[in-house]
Protein backbone atom coordinates (compact mmCIF):
# COMPACT_ATOMS: atom_id res chain seq x y z
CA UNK A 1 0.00 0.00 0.00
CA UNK A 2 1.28 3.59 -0.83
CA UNK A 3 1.68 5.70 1.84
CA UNK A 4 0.00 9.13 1.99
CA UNK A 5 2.07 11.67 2.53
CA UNK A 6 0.76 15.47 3.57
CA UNK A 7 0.59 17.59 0.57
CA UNK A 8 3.15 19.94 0.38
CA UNK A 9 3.31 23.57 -1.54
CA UNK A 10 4.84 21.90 -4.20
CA UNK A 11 2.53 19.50 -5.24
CA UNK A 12 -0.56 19.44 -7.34
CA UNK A 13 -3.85 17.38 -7.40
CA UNK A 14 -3.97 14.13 -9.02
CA UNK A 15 -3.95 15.17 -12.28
CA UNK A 16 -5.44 19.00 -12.70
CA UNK A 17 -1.87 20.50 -13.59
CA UNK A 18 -2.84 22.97 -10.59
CA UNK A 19 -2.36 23.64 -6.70
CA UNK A 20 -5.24 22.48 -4.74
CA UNK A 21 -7.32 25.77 -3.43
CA UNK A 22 -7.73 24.07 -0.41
CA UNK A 23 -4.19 23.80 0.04
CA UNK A 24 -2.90 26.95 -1.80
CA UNK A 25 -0.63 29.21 0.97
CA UNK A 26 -1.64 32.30 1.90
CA UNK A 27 -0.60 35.44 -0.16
CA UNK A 28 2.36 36.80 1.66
CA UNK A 29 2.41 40.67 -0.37
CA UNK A 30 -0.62 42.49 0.09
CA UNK A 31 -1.02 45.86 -1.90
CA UNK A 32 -1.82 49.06 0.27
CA UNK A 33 -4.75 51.07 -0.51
CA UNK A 34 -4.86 54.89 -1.15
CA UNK A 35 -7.21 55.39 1.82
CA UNK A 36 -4.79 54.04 4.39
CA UNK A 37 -3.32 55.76 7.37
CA UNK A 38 0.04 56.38 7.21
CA UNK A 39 2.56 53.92 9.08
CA UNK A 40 0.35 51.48 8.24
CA UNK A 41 1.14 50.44 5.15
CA UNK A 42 4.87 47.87 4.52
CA UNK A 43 7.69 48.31 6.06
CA UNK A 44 9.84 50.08 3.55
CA UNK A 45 7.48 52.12 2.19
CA UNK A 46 6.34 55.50 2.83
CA UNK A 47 3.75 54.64 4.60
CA UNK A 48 5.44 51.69 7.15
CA UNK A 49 8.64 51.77 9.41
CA UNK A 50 11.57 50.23 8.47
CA UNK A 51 12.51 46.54 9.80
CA UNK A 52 16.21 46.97 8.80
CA UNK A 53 18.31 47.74 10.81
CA UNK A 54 21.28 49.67 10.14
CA UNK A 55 22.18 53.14 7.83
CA UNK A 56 18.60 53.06 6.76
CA UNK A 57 16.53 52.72 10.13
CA UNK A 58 15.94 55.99 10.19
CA UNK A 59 12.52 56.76 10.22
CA UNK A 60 11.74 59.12 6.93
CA UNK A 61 9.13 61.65 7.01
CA UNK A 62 7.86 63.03 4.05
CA UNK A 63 9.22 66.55 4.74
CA UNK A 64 12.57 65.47 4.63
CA UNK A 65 12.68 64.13 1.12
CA UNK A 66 10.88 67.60 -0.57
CA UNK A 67 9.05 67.28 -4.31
CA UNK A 68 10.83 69.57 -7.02
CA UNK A 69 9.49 69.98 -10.46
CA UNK A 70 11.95 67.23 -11.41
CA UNK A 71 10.74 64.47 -9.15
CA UNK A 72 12.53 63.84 -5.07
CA UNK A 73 15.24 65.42 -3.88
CA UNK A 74 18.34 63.76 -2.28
CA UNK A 75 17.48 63.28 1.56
CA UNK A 76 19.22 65.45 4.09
CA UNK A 77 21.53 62.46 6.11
CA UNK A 78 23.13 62.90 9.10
CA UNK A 79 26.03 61.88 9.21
CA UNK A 80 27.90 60.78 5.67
CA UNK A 81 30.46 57.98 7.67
CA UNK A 82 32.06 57.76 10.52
CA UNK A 83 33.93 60.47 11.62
CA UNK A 84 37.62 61.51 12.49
CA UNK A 85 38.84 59.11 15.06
CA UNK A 86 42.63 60.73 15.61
CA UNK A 87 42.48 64.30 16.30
CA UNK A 88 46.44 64.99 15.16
CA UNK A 89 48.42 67.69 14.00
CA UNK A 90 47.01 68.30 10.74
CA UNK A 91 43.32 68.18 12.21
CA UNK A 92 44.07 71.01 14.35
CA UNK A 93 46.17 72.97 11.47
CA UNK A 94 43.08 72.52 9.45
CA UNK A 95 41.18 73.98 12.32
CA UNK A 96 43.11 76.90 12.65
CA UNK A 97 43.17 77.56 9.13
CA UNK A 98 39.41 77.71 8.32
CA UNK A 99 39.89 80.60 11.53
CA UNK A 100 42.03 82.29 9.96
CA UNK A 101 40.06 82.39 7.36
CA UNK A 102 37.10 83.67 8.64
CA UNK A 103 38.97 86.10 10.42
CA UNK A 104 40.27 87.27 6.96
CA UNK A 105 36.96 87.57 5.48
CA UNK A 106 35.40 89.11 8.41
CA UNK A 107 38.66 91.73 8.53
CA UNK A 108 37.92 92.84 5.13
CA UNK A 109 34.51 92.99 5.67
CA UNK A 110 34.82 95.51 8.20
CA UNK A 111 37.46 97.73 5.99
CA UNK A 112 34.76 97.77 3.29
CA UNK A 113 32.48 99.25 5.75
CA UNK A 114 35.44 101.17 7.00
CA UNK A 115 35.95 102.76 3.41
CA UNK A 116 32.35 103.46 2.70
CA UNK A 117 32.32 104.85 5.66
CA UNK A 118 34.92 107.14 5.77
CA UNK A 119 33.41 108.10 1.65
CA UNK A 120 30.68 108.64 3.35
CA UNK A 121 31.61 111.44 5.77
CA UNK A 122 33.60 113.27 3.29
CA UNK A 123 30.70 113.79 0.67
CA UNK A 124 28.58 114.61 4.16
CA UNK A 125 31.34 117.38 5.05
CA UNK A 126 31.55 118.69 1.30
CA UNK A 127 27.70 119.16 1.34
CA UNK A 128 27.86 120.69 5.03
CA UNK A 129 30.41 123.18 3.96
CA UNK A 130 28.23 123.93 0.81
CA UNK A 131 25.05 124.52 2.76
CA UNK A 132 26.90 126.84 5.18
CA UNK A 133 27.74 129.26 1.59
CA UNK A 134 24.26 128.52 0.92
CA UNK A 135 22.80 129.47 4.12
CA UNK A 136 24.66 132.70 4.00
CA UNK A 137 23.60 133.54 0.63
CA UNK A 138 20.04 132.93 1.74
CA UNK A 139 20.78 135.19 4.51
CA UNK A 140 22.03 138.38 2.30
CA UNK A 141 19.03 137.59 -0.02
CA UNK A 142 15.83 137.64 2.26
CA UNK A 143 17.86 141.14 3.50
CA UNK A 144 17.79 142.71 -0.11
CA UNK A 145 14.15 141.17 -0.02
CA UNK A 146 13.72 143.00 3.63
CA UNK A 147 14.92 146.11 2.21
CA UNK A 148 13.01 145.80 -1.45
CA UNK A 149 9.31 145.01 0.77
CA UNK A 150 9.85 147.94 2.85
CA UNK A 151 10.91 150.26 -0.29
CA UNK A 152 7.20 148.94 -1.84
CA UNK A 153 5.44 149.66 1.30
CA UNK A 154 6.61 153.40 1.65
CA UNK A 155 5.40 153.45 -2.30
CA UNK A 156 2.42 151.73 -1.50
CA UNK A 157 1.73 154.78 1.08
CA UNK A 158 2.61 157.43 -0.37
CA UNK A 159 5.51 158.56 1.29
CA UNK A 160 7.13 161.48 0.16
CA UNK A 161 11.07 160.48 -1.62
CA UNK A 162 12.58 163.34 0.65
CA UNK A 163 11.10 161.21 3.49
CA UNK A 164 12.91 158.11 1.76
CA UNK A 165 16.29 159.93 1.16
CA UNK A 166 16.65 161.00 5.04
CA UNK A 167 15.74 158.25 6.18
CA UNK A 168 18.78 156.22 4.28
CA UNK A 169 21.20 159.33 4.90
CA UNK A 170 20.23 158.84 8.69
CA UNK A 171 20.57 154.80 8.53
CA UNK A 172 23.96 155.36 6.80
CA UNK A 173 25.31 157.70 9.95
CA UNK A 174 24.61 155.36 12.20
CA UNK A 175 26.02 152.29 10.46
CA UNK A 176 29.26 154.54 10.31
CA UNK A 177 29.30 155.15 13.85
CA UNK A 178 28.77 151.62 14.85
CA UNK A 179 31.87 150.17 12.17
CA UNK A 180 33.96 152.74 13.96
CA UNK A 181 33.08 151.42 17.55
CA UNK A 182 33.43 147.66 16.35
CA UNK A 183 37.03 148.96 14.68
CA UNK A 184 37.82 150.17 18.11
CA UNK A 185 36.92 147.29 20.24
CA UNK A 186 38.25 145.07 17.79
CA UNK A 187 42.06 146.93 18.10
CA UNK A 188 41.08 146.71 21.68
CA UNK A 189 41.07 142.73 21.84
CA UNK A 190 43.82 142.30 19.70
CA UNK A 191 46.30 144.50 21.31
């Protein structure tokens, strides 16, 4: 008599050409739907953590790998391998190097803003010294305009010219009388 033996995955009923469906093993890869939570889905996939261990255990999140116009972006990693394990001579010349470097580059920063600030100042003291000419050129101006208003008012009123011309020999005394006490005072000081 033959013995029976349990059927295995391997064989087939007597004679169909096909796995039993009784006996079929269950489907090990199951597709994820759209409508799924996230972290649900396989591990490996967006949606599931990662079994591996290792490099890749990481767990990704979806900001870290950004969507360009092209299609993903590298990830950002953390570390690229393992890092220096003697910290010699050269380490620490490299060190001091990138410094001195920035100390370079922040040096010549500061002369730039040295020099632009020392351009600066000097167009500042050019246009200072201009408006002081200026200023006393408005000065002499609104005193010919003093002079011009009050020589339309006394037309406006009908003051007599005799009026007018005593008035300026009169004005012109005592502005001779005052230079000569300033010129007096002023040998004064200096003696």
């Amino acid at each position: 008599m033959a013995s029976q033996r349990p059927v295995s995955r391997g064989s087939f009923g007597p004679g169909s050409g096909r796995p039993l469906t009784a006996i079929r093993p269950p489907q090990t890869a199951v597709r994820v739907g759209t409508a799924m939570v996230p972290s649900t889905g396989r591990p490996g996939t967006r949606g599931g953590p990662l079994a591996s261990p290792g490099v890749l255990s990481a767990q990704i999140k979806v900001a870290d790998r950004p969507v360009t116009q092209q299609g993903l972006s590298g990830m950002k990693t953390g570390m690229k391998g393992p890092q220096r394990q003697i910290l010699d001579k050269s380490y620490y010349l490299g060190l001091l190097r990138s410094k001195i470097n920035e100390l370079t580059m922040e040096s010549s920063k500061l002369q730039k803003d040295i020099d632009t600030f020392n351009q600066e100042n000097s167009v500042y003291l050019s246009y200072e010294k201009r408006a002081e000419v200026l200023a006393g050129e408005i000065k002499d101006l609104q005193g010919q305009l003093a002079d011009y208003n009050m020589l339309v008012d006394k037309l406006n009123t009908n003051t007599e010219m005799d009026e007018v011309v005593n008035d300026i020999i009169m004005l012109k005394a005592q502005n001779d009388r005052e230079a000569q006490s300033m010129d007096v005072i002023f040998t004064e000081r200096r003696e």
